[in-house]
Protein backbone atom coordinates (compact mmCIF):
# COMPACT_ATOMS: atom_id res chain seq x y z
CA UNK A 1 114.84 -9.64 -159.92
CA UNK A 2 114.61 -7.21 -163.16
CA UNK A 3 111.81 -4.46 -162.53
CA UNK A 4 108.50 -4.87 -164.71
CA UNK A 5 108.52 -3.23 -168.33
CA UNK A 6 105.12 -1.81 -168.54
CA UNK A 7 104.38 0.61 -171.94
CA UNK A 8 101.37 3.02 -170.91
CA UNK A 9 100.01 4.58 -173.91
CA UNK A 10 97.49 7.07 -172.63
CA UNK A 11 97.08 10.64 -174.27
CA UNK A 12 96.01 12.78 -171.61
CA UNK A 13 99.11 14.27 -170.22
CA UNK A 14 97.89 14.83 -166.62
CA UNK A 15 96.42 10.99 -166.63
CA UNK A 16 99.69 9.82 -168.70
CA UNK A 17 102.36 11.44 -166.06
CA UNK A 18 100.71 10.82 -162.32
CA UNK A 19 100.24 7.12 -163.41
CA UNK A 20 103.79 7.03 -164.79
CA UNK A 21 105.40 8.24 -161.40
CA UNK A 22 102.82 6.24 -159.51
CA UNK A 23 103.82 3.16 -161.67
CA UNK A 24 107.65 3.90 -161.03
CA UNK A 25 107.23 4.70 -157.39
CA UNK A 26 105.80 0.91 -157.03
CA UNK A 27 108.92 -0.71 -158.43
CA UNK A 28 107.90 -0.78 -162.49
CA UNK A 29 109.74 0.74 -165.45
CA UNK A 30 106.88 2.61 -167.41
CA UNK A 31 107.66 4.07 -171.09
CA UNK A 32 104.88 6.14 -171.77
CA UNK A 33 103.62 7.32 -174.71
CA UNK A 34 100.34 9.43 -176.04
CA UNK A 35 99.11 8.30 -179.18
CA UNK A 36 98.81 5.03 -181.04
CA UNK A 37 101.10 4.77 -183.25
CA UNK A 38 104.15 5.68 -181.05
CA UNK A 39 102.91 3.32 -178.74
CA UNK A 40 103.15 0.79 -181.41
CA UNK A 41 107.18 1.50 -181.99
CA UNK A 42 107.44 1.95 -178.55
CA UNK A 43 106.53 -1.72 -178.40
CA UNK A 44 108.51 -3.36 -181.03
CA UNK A 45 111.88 -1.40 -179.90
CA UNK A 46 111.45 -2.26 -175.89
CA UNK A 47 109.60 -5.73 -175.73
CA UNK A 48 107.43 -5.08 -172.45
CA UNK A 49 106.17 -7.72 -170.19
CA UNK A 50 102.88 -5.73 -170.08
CA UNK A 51 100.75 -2.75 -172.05
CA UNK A 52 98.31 -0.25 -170.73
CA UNK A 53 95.97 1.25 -173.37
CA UNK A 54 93.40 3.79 -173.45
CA UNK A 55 90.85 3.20 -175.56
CA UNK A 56 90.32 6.45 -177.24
CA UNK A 57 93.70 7.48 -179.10
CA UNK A 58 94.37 9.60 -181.90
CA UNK A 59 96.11 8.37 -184.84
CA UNK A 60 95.56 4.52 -183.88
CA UNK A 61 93.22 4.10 -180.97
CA UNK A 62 93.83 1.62 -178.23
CA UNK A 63 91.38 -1.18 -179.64
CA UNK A 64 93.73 -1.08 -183.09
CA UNK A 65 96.46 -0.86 -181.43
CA UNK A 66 95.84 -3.79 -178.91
CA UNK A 67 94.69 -6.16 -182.17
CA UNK A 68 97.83 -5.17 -183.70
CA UNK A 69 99.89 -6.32 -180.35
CA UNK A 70 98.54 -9.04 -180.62
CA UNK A 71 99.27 -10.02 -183.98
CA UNK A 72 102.64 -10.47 -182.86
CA UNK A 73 102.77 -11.05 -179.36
CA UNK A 74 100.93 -12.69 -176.20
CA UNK A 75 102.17 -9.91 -174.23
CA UNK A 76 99.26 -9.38 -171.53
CA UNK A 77 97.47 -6.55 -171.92
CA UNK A 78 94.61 -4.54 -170.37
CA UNK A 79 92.40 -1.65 -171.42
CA UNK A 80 92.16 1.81 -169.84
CA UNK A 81 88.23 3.52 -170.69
CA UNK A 82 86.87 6.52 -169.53
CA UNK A 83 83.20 4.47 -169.55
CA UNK A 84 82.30 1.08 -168.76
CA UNK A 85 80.05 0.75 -171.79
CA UNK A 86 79.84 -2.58 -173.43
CA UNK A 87 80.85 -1.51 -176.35
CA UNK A 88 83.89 -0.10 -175.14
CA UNK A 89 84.82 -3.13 -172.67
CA UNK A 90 83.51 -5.95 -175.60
CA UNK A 91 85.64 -4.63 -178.42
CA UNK A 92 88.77 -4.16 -176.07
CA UNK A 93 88.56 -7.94 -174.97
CA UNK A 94 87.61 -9.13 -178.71
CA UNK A 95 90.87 -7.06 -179.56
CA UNK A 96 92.74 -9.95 -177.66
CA UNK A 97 92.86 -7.76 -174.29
CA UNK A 98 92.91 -9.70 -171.01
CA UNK A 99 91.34 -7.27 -168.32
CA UNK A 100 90.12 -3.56 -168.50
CA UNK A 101 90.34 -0.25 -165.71
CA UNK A 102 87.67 2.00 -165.98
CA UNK A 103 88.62 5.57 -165.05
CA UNK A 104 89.03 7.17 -162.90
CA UNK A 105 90.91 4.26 -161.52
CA UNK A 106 92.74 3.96 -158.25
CA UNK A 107 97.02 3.90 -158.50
CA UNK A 108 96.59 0.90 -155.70
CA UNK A 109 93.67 -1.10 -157.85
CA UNK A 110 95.86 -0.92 -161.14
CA UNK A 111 99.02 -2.04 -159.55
CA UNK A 112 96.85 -5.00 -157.92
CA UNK A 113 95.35 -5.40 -161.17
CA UNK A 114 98.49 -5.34 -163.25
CA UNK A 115 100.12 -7.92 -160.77
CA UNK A 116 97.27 -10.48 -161.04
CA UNK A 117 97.71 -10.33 -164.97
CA UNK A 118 101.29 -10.62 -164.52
CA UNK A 119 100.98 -13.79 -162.26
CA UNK A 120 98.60 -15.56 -164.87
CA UNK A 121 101.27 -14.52 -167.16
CA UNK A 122 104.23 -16.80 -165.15
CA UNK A 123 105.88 -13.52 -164.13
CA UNK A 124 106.58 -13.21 -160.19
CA UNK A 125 103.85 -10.93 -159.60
CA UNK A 126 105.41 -7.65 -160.54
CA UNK A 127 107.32 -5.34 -158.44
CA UNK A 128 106.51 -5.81 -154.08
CA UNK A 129 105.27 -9.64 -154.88
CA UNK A 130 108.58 -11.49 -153.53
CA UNK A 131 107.51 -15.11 -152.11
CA UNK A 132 104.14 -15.23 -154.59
CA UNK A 133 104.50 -18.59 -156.23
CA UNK A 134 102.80 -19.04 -159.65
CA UNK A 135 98.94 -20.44 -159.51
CA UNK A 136 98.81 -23.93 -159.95
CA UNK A 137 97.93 -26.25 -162.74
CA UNK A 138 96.13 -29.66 -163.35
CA UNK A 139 98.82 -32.79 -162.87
CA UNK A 140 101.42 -32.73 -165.44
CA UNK A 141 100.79 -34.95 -168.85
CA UNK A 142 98.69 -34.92 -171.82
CA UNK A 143 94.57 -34.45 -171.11
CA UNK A 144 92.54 -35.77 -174.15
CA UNK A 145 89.15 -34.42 -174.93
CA UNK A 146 87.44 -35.41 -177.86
CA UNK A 147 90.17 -34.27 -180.50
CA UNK A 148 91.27 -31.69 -178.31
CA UNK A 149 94.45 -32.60 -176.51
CA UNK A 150 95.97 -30.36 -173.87
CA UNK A 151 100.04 -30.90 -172.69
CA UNK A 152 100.28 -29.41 -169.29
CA UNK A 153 104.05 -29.31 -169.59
CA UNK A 154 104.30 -27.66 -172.63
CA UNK A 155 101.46 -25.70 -172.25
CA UNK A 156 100.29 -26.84 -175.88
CA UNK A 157 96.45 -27.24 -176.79
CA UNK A 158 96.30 -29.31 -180.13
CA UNK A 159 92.43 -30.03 -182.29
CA UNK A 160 92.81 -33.12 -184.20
CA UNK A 161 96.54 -33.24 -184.36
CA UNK A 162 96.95 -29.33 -185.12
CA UNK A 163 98.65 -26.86 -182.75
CA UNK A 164 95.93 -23.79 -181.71
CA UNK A 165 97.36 -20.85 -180.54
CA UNK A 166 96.26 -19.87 -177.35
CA UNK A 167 97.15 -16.41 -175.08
CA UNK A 168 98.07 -17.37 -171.62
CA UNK A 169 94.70 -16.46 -170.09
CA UNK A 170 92.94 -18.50 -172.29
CA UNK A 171 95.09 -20.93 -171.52
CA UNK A 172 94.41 -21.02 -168.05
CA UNK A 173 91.06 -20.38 -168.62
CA UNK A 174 90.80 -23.79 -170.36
CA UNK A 175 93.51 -25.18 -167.86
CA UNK A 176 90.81 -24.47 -165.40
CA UNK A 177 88.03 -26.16 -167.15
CA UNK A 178 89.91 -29.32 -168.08
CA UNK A 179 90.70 -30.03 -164.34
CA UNK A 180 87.14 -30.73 -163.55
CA UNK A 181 85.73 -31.60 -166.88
CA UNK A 182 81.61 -32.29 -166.93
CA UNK A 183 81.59 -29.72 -163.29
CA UNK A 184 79.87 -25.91 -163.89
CA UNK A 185 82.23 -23.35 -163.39
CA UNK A 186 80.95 -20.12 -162.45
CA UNK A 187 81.89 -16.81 -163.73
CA UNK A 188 82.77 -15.29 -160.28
CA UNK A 189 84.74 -18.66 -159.67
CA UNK A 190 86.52 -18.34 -162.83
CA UNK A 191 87.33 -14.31 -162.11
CA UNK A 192 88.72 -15.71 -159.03
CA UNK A 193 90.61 -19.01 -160.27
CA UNK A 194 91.55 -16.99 -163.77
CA UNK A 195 91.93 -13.66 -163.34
CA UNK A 196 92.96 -13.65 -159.10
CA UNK A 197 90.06 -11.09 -158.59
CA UNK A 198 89.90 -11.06 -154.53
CA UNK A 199 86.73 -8.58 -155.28
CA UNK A 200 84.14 -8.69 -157.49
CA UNK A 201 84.95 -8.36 -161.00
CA UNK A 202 83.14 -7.76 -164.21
CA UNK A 203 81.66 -11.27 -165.75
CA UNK A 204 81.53 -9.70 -169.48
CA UNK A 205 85.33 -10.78 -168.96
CA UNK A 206 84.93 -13.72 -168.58
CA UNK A 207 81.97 -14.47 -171.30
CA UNK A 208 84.28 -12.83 -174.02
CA UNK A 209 87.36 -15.01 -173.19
CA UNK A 210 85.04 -17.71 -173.42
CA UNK A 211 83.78 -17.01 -176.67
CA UNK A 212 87.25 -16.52 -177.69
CA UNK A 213 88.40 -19.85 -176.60
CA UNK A 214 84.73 -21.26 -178.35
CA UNK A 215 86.19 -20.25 -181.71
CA UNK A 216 89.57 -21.78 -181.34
CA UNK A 217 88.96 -25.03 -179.73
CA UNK A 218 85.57 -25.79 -181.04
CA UNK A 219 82.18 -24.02 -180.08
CA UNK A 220 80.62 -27.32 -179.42
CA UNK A 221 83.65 -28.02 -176.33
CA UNK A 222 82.26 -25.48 -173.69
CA UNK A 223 79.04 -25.47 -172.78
CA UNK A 224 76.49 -22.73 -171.74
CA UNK A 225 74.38 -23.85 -168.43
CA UNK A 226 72.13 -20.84 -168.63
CA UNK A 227 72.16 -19.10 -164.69
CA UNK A 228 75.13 -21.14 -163.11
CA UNK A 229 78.05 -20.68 -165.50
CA UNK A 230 80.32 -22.54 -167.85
CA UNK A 231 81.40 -26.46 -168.43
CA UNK A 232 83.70 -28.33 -170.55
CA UNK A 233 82.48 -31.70 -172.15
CA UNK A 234 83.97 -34.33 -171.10
């Protein structure tokens, strides 16, 4: 099995070079870089299946750089900060990011993290994860709601006859919702179903991916049920 790309842009050269070898010593190819904007070419010359980025950057900071990524690829990616203020973890995951580290952040908690993304992603789990099979999804075919039609096959969602372009965790974020329309979902089920948190995870994750998916599919689709969670109208 090929060895997990993963481009770390982080400028701190202590931070940048222990995660590197910690990275590499678990199985993953790292390119590393420490600014923005060389993170940027670094990413449209190697193609990786997954980017690190700390937030604060000089030249192009990791928030830029992450909506830029995403302009032009679903290639999962999560967000390294030095705090866990909201601003910081809201703007990373309105950027199109799909999880976030805070530092200081153990080697053993990032690799775990980076796996689960990777998994959500279709990839085998990273590096170490031989005999992890892919998560599930709802019984192939076409699932109609309202003018929202989802093909579990192709992994298409289309709004009255028009494709929307969904990343892969929103896609299994609505995957999730669609195979038990009209039920409350709540957020720590979701960060377990979703995002394959075995701990307890941060819920703003979840409420910004929803939001996300609100604007694409319709902000009338997913309702709010204010102290239990998230449903999808049937």
């Amino acid at each position: 099995m090929a060895e997990t790309h993963v481009l770390f842009v982080e400028d701190d050269d202590v931070i940048r070079e222990a995660t590197q070898l910690a990275l590499e010593r678990d199985g993953f190819t790292v390119t590393a870089m420490p600014d923005g904007l060389s993170g940027l070419e670094a990413f449209r010359a190697d193609r990786p299946d997954i980017a690190l980025l700390d937030v604060m950057l000089p030249g192009l900071d990791g928030v830029s750089l992450c909506r830029r990524i995403r302009d032009e690829s679903t290639v999962p990616v999560i967000m390294l900060s030095a705090r866990a203020d909201s601003i910081d973890v809201v703007l990373g995951l309105e950027a199109g990011a799909d999880d976030y580290v805070t530092k200081p952040f153990d080697g053993a908690v990032l690799v775990a993290r980076i796996r689960a993304v990777l998994r959500r992603f279709g990839h085998a789990g990273g590096p170490g994860a031989a005999g992890e099979t892919p998560e599930e999804v709802p019984e192939r075919g076409v699932l109609a709601f309202g003018d929202i039609e989802i093909d579990t096959e192709g992994m298409e969602v289309r709004k009255g006859g028009e494709t929307v372009a969904l990343t892969p965790t929103e896609m299994r974020l609505l995957l999730e919702f669609s195979s038990a329309p009209g039920t409350v979902l709540s957020r720590d089920k979701l960060l377990e179903r979703v995002w394959d948190y075995g701990w307890g995870g941060d819920t703003r994750v979840v409420d910004v991916h929803v939001q996300r998916l609100r604007t694409k599919i319709g902000q009338d689709r997913i309702e709010t049920v204010r102290g239990f969670g998230y449903k999808l109208k049937a």
